[in-house]
PDB file of N, CA and C in Angstrom:
ATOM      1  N   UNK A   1       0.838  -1.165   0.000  1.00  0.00           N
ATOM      2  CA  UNK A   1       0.000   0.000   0.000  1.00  0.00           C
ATOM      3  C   UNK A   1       0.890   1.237   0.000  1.00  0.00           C
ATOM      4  N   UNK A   2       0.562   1.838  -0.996  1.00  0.00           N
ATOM      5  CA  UNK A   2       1.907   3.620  -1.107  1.00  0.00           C
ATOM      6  C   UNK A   2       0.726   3.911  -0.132  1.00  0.00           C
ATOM      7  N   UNK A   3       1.777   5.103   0.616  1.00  0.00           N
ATOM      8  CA  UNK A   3       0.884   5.753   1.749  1.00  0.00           C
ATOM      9  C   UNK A   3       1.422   7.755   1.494  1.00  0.00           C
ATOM     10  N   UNK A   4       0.731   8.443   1.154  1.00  0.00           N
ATOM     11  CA  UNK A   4       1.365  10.207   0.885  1.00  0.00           C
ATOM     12  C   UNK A   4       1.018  10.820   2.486  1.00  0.00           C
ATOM     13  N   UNK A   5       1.781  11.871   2.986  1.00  0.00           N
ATOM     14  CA  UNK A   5       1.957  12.651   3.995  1.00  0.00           C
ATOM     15  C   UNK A   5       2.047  13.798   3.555  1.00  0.00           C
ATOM     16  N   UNK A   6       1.026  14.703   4.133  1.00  0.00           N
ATOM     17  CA  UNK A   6       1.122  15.920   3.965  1.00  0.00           C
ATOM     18  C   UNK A   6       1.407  16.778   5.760  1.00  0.00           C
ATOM     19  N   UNK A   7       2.218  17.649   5.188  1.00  0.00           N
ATOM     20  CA  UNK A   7       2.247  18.526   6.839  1.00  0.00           C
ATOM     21  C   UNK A   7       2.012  19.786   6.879  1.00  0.00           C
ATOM     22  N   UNK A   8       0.993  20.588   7.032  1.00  0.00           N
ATOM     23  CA  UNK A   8       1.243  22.063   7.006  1.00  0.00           C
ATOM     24  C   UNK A   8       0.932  22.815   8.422  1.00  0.00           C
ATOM     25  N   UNK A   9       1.436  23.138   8.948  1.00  0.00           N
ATOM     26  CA  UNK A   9       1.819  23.822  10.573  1.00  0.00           C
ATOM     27  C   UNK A   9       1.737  22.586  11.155  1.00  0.00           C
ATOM     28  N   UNK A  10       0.011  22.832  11.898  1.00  0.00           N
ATOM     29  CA  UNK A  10      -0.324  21.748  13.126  1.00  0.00           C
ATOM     30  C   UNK A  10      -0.998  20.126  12.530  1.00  0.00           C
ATOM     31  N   UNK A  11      -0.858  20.594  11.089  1.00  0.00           N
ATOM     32  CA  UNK A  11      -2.152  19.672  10.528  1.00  0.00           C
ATOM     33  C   UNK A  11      -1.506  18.632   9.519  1.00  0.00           C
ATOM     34  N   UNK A  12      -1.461  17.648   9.992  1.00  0.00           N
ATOM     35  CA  UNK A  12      -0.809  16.328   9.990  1.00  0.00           C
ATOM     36  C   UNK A  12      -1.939  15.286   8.579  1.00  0.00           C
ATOM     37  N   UNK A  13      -1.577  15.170   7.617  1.00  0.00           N
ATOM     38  CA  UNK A  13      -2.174  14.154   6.607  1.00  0.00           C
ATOM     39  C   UNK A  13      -2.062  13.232   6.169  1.00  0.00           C
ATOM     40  N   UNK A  14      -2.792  11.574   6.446  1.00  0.00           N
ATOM     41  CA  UNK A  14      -2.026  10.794   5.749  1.00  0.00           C
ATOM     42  C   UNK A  14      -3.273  10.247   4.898  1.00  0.00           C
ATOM     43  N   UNK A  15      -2.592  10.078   3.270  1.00  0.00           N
ATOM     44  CA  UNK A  15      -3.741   9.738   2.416  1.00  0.00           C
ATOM     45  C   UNK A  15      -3.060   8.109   1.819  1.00  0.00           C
ATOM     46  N   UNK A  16      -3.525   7.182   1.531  1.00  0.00           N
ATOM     47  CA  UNK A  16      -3.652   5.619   1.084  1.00  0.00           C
ATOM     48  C   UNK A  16      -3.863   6.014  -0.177  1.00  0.00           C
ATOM     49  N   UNK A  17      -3.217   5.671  -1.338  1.00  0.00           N
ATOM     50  CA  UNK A  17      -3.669   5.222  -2.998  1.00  0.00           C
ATOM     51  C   UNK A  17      -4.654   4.051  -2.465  1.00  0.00           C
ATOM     52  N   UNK A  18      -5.468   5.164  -3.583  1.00  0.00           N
ATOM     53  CA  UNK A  18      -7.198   4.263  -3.568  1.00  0.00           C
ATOM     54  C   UNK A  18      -7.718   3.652  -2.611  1.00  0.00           C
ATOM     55  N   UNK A  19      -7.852   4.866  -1.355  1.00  0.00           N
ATOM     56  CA  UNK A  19      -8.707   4.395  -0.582  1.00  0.00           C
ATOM     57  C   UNK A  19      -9.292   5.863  -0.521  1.00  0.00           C
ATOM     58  N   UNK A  20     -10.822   5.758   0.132  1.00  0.00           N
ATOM     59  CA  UNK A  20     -11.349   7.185  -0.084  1.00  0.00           C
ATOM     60  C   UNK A  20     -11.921   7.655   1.233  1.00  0.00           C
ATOM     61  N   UNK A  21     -11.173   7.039   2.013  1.00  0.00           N
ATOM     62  CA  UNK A  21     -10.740   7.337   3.601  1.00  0.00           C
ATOM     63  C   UNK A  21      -9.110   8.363   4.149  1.00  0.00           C
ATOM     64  N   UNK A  22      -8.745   9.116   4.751  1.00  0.00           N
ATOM     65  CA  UNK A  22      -7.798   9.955   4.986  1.00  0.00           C
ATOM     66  C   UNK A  22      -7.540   9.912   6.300  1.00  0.00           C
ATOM     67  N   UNK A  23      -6.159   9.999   7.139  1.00  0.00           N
ATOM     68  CA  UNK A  23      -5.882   9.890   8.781  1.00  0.00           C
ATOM     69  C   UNK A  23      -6.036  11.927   8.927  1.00  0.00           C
ATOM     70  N   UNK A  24      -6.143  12.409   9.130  1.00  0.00           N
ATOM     71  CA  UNK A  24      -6.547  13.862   9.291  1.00  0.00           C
ATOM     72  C   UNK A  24      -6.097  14.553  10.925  1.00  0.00           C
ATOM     73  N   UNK A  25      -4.688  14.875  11.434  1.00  0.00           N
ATOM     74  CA  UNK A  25      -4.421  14.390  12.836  1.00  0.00           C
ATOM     75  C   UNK A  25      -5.492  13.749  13.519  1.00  0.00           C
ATOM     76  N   UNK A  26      -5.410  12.558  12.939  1.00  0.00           N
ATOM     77  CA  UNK A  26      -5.757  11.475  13.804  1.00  0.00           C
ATOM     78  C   UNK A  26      -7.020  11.068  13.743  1.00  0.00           C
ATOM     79  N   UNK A  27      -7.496  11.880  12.861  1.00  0.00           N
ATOM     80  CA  UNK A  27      -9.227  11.202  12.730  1.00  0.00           C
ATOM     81  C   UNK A  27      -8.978  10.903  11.521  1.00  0.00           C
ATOM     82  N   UNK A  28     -10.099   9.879  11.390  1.00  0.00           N
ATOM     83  CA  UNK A  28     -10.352   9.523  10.187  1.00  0.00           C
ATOM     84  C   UNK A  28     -11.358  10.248   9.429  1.00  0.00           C
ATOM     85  N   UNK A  29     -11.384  10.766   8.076  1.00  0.00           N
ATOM     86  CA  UNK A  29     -12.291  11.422   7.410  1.00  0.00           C
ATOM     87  C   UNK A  29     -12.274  10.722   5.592  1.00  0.00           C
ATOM     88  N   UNK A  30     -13.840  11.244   5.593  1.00  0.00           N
ATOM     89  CA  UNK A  30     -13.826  10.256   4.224  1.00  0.00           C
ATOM     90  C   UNK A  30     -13.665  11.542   3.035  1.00  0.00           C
ATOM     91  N   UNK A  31     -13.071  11.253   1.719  1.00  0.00           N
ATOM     92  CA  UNK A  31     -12.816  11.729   0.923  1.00  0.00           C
ATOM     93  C   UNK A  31     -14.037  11.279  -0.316  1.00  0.00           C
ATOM     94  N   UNK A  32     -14.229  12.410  -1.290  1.00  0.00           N
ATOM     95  CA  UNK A  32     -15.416  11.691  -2.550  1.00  0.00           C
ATOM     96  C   UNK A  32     -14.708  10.897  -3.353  1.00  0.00           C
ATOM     97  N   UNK A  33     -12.836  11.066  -3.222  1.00  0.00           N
ATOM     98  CA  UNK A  33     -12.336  10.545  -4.461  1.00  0.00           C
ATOM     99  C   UNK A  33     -11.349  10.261  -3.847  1.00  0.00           C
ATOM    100  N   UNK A  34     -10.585   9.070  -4.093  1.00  0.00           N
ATOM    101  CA  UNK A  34      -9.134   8.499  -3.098  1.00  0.00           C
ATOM    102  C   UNK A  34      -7.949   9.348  -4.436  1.00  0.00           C
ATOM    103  N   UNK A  35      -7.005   9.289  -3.516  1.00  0.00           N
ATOM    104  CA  UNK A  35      -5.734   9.417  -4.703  1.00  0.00           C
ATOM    105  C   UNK A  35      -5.325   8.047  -5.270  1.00  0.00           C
ATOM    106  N   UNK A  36      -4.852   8.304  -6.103  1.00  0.00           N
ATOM    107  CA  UNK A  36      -4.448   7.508  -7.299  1.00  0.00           C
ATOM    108  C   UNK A  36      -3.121   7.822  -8.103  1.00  0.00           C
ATOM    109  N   UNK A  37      -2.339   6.612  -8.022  1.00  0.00           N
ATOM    110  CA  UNK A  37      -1.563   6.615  -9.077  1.00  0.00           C
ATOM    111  C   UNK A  37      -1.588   6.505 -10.854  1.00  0.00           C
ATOM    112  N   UNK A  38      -1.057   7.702 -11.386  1.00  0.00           N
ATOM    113  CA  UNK A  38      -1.277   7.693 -12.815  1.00  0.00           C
ATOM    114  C   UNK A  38      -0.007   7.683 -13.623  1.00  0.00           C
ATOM    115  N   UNK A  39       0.021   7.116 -14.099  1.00  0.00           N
ATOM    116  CA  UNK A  39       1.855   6.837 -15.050  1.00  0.00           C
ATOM    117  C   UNK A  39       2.770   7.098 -14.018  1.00  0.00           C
ATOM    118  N   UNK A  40       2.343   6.267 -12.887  1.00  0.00           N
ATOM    119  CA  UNK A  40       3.791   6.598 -11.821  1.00  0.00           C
ATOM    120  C   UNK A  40       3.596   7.363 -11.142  1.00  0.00           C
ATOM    121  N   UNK A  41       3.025   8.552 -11.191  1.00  0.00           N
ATOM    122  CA  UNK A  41       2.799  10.239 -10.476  1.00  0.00           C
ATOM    123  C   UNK A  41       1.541   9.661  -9.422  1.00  0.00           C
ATOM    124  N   UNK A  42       1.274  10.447  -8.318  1.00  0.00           N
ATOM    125  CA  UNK A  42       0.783  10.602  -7.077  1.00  0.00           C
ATOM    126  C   UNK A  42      -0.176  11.446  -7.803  1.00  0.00           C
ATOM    127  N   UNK A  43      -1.782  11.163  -7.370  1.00  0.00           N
ATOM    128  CA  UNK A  43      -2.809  12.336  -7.664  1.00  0.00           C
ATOM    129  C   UNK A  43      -3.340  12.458  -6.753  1.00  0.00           C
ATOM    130  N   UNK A  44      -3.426  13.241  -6.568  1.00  0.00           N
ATOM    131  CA  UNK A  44      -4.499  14.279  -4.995  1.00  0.00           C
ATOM    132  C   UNK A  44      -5.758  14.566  -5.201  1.00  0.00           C
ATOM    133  N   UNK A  45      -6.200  14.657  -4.395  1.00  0.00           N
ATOM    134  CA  UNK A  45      -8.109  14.966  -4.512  1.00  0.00           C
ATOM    135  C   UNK A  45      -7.653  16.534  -4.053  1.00  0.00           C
ATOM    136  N   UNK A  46      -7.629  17.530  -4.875  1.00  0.00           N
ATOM    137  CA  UNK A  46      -7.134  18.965  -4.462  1.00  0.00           C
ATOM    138  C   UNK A  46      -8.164  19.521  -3.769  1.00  0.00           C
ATOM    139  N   UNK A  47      -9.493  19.400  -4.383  1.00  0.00           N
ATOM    140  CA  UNK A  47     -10.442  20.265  -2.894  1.00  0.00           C
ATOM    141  C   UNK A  47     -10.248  19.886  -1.732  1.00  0.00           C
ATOM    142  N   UNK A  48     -10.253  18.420  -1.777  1.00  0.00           N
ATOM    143  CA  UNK A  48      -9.945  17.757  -0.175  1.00  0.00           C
ATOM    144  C   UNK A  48      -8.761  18.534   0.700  1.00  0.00           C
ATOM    145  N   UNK A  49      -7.691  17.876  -0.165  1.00  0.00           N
ATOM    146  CA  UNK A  49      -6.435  18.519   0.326  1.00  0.00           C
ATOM    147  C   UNK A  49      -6.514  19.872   0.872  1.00  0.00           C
ATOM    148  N   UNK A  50      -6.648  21.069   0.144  1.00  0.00           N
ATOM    149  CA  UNK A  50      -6.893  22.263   0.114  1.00  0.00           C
ATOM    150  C   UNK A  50      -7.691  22.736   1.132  1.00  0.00           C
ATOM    151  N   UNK A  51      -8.751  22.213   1.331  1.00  0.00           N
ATOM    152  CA  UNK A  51      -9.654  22.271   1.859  1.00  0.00           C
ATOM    153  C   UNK A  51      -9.658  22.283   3.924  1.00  0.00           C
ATOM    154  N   UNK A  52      -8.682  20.792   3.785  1.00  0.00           N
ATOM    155  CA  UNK A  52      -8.387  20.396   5.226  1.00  0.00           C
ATOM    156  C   UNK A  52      -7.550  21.446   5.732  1.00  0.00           C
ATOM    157  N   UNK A  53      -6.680  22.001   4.720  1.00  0.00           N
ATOM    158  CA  UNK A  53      -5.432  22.772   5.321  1.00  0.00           C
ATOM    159  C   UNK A  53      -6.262  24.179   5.475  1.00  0.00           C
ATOM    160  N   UNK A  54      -7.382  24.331   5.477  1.00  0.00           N
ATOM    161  CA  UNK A  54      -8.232  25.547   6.020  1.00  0.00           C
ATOM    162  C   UNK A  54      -8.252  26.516   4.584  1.00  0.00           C
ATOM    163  N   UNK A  55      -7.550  26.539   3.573  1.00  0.00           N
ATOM    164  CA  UNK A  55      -8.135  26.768   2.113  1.00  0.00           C
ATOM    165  C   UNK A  55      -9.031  27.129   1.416  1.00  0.00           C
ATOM    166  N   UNK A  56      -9.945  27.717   0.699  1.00  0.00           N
ATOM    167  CA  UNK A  56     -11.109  28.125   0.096  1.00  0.00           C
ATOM    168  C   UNK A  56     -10.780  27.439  -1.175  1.00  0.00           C
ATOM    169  N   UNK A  57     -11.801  26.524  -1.384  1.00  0.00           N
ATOM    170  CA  UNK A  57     -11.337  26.379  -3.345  1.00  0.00           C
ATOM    171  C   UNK A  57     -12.694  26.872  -4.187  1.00  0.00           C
ATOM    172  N   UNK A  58     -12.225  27.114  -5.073  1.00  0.00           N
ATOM    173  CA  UNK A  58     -13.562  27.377  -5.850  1.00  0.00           C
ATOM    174  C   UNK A  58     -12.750  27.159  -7.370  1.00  0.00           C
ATOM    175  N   UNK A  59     -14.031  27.330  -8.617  1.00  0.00           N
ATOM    176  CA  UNK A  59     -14.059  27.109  -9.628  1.00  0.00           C
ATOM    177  C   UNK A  59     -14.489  27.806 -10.192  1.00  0.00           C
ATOM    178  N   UNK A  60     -13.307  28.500 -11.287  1.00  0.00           N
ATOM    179  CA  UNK A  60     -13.878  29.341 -12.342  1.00  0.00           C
ATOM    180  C   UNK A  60     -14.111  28.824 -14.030  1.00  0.00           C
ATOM    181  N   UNK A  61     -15.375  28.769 -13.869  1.00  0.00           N
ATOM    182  CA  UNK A  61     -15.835  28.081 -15.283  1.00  0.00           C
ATOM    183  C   UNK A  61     -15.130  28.275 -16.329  1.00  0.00           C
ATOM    184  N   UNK A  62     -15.243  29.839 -16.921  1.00  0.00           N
ATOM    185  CA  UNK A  62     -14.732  30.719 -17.668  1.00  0.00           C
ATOM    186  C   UNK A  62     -13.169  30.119 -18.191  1.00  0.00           C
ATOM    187  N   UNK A  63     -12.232  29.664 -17.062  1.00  0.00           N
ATOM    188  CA  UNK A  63     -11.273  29.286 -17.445  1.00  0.00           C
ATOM    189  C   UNK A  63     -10.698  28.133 -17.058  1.00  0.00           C
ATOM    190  N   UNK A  64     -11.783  27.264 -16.378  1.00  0.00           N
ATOM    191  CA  UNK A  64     -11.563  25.983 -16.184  1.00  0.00           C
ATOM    192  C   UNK A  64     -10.294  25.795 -14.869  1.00  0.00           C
ATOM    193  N   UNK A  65     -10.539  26.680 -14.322  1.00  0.00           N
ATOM    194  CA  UNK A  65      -9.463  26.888 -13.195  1.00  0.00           C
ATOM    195  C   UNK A  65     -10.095  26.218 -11.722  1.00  0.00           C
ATOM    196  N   UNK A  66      -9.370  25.561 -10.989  1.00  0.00           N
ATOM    197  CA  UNK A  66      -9.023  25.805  -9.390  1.00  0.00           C
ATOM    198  C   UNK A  66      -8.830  26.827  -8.977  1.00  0.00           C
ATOM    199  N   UNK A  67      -9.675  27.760  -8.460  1.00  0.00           N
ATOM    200  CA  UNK A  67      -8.165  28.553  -7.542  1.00  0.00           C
ATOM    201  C   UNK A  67      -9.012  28.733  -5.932  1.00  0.00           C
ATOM    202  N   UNK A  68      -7.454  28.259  -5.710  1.00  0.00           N
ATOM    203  CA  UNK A  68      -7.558  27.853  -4.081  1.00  0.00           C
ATOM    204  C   UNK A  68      -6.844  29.303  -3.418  1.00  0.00           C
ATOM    205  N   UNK A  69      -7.290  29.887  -2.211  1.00  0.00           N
ATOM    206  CA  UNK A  69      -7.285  30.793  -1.455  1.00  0.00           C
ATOM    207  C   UNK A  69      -7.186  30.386  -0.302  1.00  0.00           C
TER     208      UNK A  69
END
C-alpha cells in the first residue's frame, strides 16, 4: 500500500492510494475521491487537500481553473 503525507503547521495528513478514507491528525475522514496513481505520479483529490489545510477552493468556469485561497 503507497501511503502520501502531507504537513502544514499543526495539521498532519495521511492519504492511502485508492482508498477514499484519509488519517486527518488522527481522525479519520472520508474523501469523494481516493488518490491515485497515474503513469507513476501521485494524484491528490485537491479540494480535499486544500480544503483540510483551512483553504477556500472554488471554480472558475470561464477558465476551467481551481483557484484555491
Amino acid at each position: 500500500m503507497s501511503i502520501m503525507r502531507v504537513v502544514k503547521t499543526a495539521i498532519f495528513m495521511r492519504l492511502s492510494i485508492d482508498s477514499t478514507s484519509a488519517d486527518v491528525n488522527s481522525e479519520n475522514v472520508a474523501m469523494d475521491v481516493p488518490a491515485r496513481l497515474v503513469n507513476g505520479k501521485t494524484m491528490v483529490p485537491l479540494r480535499f487537500l486544500s480544503e483540510e489545510m483551512g483553504y477556500t477552493v472554488t471554480w472558475d468556469e470561464a477558465t476551467r481553473t481551481a483557484v484555491i485561497e
